[in-house]
C-alpha atoms as a PDB file:
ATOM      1  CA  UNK A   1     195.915-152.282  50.236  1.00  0.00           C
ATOM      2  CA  UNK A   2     195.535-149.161  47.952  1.00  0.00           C
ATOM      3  CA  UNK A   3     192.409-146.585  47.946  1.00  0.00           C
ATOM      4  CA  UNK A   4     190.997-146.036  44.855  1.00  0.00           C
ATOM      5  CA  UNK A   5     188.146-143.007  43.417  1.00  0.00           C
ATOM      6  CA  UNK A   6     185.363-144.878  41.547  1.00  0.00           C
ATOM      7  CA  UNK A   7     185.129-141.601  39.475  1.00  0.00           C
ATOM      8  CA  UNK A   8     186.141-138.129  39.644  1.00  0.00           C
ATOM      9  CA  UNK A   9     185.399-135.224  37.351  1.00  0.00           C
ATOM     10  CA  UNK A  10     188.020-133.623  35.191  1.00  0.00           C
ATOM     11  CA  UNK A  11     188.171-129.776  35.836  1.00  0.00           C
ATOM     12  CA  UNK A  12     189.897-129.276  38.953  1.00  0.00           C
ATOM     13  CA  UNK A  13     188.138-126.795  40.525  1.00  0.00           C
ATOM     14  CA  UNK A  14     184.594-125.184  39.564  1.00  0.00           C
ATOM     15  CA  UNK A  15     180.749-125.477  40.948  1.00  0.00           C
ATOM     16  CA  UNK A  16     179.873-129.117  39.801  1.00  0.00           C
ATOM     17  CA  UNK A  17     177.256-130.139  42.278  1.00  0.00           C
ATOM     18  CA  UNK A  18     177.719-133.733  42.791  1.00  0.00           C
ATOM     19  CA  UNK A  19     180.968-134.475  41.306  1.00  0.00           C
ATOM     20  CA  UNK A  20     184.334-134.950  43.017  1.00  0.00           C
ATOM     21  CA  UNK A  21     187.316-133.407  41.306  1.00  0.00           C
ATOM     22  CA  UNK A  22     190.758-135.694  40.532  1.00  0.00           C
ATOM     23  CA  UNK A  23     193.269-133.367  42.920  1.00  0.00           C
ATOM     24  CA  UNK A  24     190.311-134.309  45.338  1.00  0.00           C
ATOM     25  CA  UNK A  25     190.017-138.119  45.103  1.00  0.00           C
ATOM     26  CA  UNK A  26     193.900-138.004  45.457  1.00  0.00           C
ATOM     27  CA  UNK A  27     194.420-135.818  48.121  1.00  0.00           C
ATOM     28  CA  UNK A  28     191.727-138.739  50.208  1.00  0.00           C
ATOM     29  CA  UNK A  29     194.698-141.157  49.499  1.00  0.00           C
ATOM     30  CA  UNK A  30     193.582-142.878  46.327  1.00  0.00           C
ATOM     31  CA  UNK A  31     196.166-144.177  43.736  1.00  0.00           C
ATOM     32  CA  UNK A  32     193.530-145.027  41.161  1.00  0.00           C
ATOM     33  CA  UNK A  33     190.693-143.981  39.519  1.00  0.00           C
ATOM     34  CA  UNK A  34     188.109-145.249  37.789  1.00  0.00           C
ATOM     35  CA  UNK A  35     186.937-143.707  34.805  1.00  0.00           C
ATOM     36  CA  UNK A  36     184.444-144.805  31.542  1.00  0.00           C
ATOM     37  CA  UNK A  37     181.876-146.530  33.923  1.00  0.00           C
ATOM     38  CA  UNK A  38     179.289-147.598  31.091  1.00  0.00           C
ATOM     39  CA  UNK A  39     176.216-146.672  33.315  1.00  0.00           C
ATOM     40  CA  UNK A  40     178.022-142.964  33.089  1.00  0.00           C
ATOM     41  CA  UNK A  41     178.490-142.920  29.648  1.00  0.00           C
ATOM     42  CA  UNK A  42     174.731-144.573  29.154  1.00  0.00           C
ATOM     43  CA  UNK A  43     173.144-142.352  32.371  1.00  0.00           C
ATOM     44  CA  UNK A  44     174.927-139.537  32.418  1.00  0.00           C
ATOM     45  CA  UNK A  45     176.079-139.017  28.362  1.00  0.00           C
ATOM     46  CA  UNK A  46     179.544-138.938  29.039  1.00  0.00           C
ATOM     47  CA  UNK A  47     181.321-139.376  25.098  1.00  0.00           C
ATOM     48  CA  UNK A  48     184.971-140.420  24.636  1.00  0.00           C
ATOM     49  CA  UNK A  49     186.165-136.893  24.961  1.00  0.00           C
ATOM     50  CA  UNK A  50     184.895-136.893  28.403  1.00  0.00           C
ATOM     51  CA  UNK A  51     185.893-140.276  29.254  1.00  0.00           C
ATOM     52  CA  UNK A  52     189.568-138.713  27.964  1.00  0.00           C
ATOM     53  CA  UNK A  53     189.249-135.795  29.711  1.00  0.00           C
ATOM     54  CA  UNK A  54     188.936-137.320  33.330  1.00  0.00           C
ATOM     55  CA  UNK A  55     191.996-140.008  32.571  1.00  0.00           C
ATOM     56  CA  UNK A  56     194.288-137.158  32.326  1.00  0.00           C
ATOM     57  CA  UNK A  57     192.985-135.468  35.013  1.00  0.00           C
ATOM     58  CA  UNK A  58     193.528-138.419  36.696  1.00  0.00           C
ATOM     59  CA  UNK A  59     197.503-139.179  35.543  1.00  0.00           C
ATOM     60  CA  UNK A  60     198.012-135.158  36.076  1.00  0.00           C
ATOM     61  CA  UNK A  61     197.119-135.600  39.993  1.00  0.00           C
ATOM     62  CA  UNK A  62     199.544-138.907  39.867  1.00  0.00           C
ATOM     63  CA  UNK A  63     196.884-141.702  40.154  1.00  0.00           C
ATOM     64  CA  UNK A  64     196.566-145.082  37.987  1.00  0.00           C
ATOM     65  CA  UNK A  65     193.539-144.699  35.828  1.00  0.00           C
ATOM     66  CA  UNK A  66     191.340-147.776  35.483  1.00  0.00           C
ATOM     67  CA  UNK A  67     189.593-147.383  32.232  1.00  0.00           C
ATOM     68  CA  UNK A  68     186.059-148.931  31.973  1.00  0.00           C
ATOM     69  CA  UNK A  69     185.368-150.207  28.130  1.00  0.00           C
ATOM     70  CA  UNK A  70     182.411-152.590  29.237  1.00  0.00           C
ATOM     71  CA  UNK A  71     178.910-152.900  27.472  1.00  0.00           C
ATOM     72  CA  UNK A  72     175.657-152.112  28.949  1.00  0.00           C
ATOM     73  CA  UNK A  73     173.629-154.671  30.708  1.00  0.00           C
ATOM     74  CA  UNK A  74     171.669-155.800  27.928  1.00  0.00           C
ATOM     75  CA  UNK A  75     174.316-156.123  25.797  1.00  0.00           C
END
């Protein structure tokens, strides 16, 4: 059994109430990530370039990124 984040945000440091950083998520253990959740990118705004942003901040702290490309619920 592996740990996985179910999101993580991609500066590694900084005052982001809220979110959880990548070195963060993998220094709990987790070898994946989750990023691109479509209730983020729906709820929250997040646009490709963020959705890009946190997968590389995710393979720079040496986790497997599981990328989300799923539809919202009505679609």
């Amino acid at each position: 059994v592996k740990v996985g984040g179910q999101d993580c945000h991609f500066e590694p440091s900084g005052a982001f109430t809220g979110d959880v950083s990548a070195p963060m998520v993998a220094g709990a253990g987790a070898h994946y990530c989750i990023v691109g959740h479509s209730e983020r990118r729906q709820n929250h705004h997040e646009a490709d370039r963020i959705v890009n942003a946190k997968l590389l901040a995710v393979l720079r702290n040496n986790m497997t990124p599981i990328l989300c490309i799923g539809e919202t619920a009505e679609e």
